[in-house]
PDB file of N, CA and C in Angstrom:
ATOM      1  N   UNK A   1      -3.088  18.881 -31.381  1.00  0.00           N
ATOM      2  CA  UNK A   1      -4.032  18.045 -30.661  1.00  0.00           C
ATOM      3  C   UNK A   1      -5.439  18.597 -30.831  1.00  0.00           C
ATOM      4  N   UNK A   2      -6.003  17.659 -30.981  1.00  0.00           N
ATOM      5  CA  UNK A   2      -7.879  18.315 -31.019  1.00  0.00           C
ATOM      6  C   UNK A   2      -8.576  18.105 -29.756  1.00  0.00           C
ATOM      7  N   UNK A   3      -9.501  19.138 -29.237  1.00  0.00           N
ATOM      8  CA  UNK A   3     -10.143  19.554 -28.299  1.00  0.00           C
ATOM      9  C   UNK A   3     -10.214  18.639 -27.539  1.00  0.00           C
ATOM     10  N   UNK A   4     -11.447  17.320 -27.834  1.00  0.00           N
ATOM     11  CA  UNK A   4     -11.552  16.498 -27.208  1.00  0.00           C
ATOM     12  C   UNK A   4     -10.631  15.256 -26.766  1.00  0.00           C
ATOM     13  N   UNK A   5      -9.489  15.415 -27.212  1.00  0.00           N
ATOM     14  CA  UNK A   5      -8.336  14.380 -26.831  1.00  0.00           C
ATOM     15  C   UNK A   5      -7.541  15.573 -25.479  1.00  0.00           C
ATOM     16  N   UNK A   6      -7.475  16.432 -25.653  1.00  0.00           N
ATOM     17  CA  UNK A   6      -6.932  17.899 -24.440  1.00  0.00           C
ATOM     18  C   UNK A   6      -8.248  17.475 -23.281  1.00  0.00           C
ATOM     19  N   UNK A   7      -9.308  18.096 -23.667  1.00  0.00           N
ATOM     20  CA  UNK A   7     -10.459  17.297 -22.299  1.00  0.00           C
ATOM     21  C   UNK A   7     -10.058  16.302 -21.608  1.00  0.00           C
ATOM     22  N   UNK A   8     -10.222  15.252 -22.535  1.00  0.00           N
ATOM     23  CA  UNK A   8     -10.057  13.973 -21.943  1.00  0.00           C
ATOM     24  C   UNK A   8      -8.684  13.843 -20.933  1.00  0.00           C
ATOM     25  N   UNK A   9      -7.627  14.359 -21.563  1.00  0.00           N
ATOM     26  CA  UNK A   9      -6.376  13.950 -20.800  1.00  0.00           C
ATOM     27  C   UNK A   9      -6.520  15.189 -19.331  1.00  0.00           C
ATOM     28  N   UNK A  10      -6.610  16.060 -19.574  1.00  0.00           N
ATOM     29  CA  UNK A  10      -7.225  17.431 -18.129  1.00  0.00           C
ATOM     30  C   UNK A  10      -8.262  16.581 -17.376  1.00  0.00           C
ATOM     31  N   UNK A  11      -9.524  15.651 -17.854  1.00  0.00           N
ATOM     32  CA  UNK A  11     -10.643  14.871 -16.989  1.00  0.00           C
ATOM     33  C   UNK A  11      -9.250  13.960 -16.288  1.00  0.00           C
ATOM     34  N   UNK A  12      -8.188  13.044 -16.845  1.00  0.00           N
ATOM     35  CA  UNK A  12      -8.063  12.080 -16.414  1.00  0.00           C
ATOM     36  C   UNK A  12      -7.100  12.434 -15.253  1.00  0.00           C
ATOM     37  N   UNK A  13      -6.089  14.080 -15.441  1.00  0.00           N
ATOM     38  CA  UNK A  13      -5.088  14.420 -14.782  1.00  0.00           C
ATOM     39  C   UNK A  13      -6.226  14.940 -13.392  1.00  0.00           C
ATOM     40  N   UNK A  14      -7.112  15.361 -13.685  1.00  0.00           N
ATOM     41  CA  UNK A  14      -7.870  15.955 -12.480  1.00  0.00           C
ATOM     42  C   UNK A  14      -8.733  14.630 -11.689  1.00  0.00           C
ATOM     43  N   UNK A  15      -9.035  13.925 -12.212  1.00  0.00           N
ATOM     44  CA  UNK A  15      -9.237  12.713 -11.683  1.00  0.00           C
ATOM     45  C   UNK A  15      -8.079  12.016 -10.641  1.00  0.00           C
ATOM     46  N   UNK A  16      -6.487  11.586 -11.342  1.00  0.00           N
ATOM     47  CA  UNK A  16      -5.636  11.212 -10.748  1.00  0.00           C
ATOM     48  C   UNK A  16      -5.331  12.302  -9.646  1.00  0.00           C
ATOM     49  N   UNK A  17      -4.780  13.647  -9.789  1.00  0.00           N
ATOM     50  CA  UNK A  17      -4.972  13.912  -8.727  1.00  0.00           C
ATOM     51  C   UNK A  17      -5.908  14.222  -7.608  1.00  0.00           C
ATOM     52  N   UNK A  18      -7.399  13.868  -7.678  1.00  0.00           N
ATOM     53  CA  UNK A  18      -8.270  13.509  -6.691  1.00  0.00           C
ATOM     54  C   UNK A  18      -8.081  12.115  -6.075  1.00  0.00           C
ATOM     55  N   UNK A  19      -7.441  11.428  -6.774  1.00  0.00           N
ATOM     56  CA  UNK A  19      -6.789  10.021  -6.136  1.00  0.00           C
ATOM     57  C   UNK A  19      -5.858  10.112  -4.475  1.00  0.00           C
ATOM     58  N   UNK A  20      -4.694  10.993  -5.941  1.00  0.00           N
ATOM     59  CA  UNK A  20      -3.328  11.041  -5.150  1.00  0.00           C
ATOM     60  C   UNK A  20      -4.121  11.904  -3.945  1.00  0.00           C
ATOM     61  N   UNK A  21      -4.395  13.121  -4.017  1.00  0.00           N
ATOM     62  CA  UNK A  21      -5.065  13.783  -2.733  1.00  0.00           C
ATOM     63  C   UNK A  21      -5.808  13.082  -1.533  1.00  0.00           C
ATOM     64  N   UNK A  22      -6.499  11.925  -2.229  1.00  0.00           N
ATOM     65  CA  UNK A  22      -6.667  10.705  -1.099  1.00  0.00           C
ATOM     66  C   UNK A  22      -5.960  10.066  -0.289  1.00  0.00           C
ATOM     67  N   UNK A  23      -5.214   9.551  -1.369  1.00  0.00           N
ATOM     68  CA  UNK A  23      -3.898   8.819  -0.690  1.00  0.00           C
ATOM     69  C   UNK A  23      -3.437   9.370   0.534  1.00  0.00           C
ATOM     70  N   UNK A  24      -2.954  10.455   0.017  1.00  0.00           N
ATOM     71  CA  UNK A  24      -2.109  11.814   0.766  1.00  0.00           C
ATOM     72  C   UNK A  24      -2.825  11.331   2.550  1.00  0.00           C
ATOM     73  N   UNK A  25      -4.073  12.007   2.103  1.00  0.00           N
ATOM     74  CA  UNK A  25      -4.821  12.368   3.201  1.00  0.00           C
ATOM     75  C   UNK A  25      -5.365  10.758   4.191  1.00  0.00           C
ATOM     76  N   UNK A  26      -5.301   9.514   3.601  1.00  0.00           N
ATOM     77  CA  UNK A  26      -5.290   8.440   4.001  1.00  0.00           C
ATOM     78  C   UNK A  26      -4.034   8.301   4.786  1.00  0.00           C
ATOM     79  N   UNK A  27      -3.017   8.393   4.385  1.00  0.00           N
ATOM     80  CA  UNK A  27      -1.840   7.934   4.593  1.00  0.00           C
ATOM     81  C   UNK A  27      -1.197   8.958   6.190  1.00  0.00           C
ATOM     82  N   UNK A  28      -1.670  10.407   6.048  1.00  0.00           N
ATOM     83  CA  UNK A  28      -1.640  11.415   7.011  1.00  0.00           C
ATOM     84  C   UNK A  28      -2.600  10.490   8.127  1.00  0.00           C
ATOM     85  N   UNK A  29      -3.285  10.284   8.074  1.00  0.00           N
ATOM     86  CA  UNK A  29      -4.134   8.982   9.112  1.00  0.00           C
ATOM     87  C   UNK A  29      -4.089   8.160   9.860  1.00  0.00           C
ATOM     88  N   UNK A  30      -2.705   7.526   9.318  1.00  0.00           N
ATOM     89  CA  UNK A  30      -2.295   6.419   9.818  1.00  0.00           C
ATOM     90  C   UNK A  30      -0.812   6.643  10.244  1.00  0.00           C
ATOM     91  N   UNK A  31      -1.442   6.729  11.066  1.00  0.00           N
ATOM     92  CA  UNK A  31       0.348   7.106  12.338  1.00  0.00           C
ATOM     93  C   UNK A  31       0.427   5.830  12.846  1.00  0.00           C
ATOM     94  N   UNK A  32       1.643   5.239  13.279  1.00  0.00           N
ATOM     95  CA  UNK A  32       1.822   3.687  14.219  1.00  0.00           C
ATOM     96  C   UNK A  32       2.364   4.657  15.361  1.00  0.00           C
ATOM     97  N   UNK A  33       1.384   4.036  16.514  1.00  0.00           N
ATOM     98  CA  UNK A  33       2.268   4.781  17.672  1.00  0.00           C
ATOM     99  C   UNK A  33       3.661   3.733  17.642  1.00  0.00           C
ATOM    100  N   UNK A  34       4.633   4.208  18.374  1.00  0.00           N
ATOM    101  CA  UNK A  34       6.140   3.933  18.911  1.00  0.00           C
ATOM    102  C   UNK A  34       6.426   2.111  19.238  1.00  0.00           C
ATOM    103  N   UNK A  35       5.307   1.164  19.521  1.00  0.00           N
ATOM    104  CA  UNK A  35       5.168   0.320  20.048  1.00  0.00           C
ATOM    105  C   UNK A  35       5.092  -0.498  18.687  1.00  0.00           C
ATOM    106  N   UNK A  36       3.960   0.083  18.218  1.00  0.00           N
ATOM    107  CA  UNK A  36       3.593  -0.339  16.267  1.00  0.00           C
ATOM    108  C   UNK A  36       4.651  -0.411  15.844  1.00  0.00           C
ATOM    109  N   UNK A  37       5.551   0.701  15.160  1.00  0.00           N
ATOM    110  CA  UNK A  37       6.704   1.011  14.480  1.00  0.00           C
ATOM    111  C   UNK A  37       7.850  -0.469  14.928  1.00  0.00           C
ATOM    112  N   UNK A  38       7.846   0.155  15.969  1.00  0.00           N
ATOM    113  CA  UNK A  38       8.916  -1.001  16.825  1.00  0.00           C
ATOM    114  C   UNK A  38       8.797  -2.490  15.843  1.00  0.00           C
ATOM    115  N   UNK A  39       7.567  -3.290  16.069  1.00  0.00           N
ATOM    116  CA  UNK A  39       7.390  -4.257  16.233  1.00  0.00           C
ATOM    117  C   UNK A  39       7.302  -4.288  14.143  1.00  0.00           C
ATOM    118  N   UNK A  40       6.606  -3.168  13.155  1.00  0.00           N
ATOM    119  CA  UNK A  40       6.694  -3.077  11.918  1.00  0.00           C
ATOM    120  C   UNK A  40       8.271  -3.827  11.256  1.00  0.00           C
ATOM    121  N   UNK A  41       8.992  -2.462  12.105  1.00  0.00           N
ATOM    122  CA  UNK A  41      10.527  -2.277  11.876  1.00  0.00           C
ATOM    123  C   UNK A  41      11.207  -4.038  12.342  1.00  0.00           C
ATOM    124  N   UNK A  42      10.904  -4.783  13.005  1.00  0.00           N
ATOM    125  CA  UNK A  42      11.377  -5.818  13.448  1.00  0.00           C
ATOM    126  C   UNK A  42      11.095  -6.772  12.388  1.00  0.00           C
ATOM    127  N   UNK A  43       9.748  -6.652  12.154  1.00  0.00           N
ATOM    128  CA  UNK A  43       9.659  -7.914  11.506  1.00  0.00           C
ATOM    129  C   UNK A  43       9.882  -7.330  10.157  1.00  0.00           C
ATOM    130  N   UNK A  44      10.267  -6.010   9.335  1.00  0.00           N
ATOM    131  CA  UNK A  44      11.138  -5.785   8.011  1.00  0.00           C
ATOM    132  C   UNK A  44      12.357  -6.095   7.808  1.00  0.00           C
ATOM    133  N   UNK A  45      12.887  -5.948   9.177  1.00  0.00           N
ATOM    134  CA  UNK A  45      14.135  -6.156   9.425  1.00  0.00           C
ATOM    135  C   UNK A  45      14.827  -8.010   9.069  1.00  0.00           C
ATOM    136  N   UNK A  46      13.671  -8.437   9.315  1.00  0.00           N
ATOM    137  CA  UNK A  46      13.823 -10.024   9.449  1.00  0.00           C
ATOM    138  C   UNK A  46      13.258 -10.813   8.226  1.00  0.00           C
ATOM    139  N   UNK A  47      12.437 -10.196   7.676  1.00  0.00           N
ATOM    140  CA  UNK A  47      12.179 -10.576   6.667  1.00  0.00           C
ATOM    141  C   UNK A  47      13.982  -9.848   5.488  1.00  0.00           C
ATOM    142  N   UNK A  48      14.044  -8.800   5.504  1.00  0.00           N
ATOM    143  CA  UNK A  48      14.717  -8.637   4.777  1.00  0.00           C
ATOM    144  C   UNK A  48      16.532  -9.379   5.038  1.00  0.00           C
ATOM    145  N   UNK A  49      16.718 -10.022   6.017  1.00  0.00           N
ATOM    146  CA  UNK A  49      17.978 -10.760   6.954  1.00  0.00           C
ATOM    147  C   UNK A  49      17.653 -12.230   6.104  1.00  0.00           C
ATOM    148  N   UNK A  50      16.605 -12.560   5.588  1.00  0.00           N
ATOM    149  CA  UNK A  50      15.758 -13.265   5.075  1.00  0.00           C
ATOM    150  C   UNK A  50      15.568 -15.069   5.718  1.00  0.00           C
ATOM    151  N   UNK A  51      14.817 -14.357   7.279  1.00  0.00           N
ATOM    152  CA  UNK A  51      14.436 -14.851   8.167  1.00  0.00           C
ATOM    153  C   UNK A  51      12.414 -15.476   7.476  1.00  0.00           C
ATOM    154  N   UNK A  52      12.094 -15.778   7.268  1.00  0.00           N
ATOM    155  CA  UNK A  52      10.965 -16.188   6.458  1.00  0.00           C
ATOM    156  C   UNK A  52      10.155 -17.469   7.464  1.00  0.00           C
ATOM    157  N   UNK A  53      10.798 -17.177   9.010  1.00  0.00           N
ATOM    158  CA  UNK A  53       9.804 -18.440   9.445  1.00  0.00           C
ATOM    159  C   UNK A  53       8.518 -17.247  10.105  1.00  0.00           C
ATOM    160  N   UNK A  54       8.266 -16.454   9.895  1.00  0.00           N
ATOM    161  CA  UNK A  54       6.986 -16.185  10.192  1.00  0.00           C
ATOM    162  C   UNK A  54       6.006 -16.221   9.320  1.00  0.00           C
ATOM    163  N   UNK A  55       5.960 -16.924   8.056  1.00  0.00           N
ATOM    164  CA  UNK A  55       5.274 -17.010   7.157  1.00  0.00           C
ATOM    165  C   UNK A  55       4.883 -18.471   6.626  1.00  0.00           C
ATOM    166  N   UNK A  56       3.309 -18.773   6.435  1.00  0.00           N
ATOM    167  CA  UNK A  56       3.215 -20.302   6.128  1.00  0.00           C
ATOM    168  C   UNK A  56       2.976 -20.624   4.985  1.00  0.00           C
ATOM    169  N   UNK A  57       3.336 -21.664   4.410  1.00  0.00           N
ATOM    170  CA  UNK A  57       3.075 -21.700   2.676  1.00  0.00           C
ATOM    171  C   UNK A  57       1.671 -21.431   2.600  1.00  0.00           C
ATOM    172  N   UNK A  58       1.963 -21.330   1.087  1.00  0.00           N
ATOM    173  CA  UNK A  58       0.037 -21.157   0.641  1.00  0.00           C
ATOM    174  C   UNK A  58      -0.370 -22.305   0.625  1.00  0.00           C
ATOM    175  N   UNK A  59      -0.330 -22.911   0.742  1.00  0.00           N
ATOM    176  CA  UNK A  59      -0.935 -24.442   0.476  1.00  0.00           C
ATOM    177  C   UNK A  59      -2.144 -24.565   2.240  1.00  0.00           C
ATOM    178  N   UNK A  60      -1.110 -24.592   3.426  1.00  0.00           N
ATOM    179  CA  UNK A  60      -1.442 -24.435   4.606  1.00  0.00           C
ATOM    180  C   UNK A  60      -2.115 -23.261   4.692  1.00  0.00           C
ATOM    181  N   UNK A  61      -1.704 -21.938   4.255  1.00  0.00           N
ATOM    182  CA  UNK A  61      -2.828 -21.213   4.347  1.00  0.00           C
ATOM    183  C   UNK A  61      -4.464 -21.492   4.023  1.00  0.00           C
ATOM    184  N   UNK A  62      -4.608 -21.823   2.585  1.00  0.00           N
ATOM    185  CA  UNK A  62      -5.409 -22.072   1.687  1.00  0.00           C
ATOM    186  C   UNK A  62      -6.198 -22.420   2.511  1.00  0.00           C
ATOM    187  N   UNK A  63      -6.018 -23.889   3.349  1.00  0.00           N
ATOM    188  CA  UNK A  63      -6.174 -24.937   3.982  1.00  0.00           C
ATOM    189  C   UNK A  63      -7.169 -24.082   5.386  1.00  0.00           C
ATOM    190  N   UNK A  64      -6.597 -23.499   5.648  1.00  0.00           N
ATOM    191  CA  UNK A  64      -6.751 -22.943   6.795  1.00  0.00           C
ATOM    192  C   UNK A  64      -7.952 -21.877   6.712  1.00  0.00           C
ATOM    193  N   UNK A  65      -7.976 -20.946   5.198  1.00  0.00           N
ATOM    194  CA  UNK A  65      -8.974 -20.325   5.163  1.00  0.00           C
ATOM    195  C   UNK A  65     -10.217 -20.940   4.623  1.00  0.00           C
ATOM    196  N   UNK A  66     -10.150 -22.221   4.266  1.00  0.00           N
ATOM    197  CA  UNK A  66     -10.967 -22.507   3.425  1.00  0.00           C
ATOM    198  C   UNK A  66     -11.407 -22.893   2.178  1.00  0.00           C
TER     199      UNK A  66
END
């Protein structure tokens, strides 16, 4: 490999992990208190039972935003 193809890929790995280190630290941030979770977990639960009336077509959305 020649020099500047080694740079480049070390710029892009040190780059991605200044990403991922974001993420990380975004994600450490966002706690759901007990009440959140609850209500997350319910409606995954129902979507995945594949319960789908809490959701409106796009058409009505569209409509709705504008």
């Amino acid at each position: 490999m020649n020099g500047t193809f080694e740079k480049e890929v070390m710029r892009e790995l040190k780059s991605l992990k200044g990403e991922i280190d974001y993420i990380k630290e975004f994600l450490e941030d966002t706690h759901l208190t007990p009440v959140e979770k609850r209500f997350v977990d319910s409606k995954i639960k129902k979507i995945k039972s594949g319960d789908t009336s809490d959701f409106i077509p796009w058409k009505k959305a569209k409509k709705k935003l504008g």
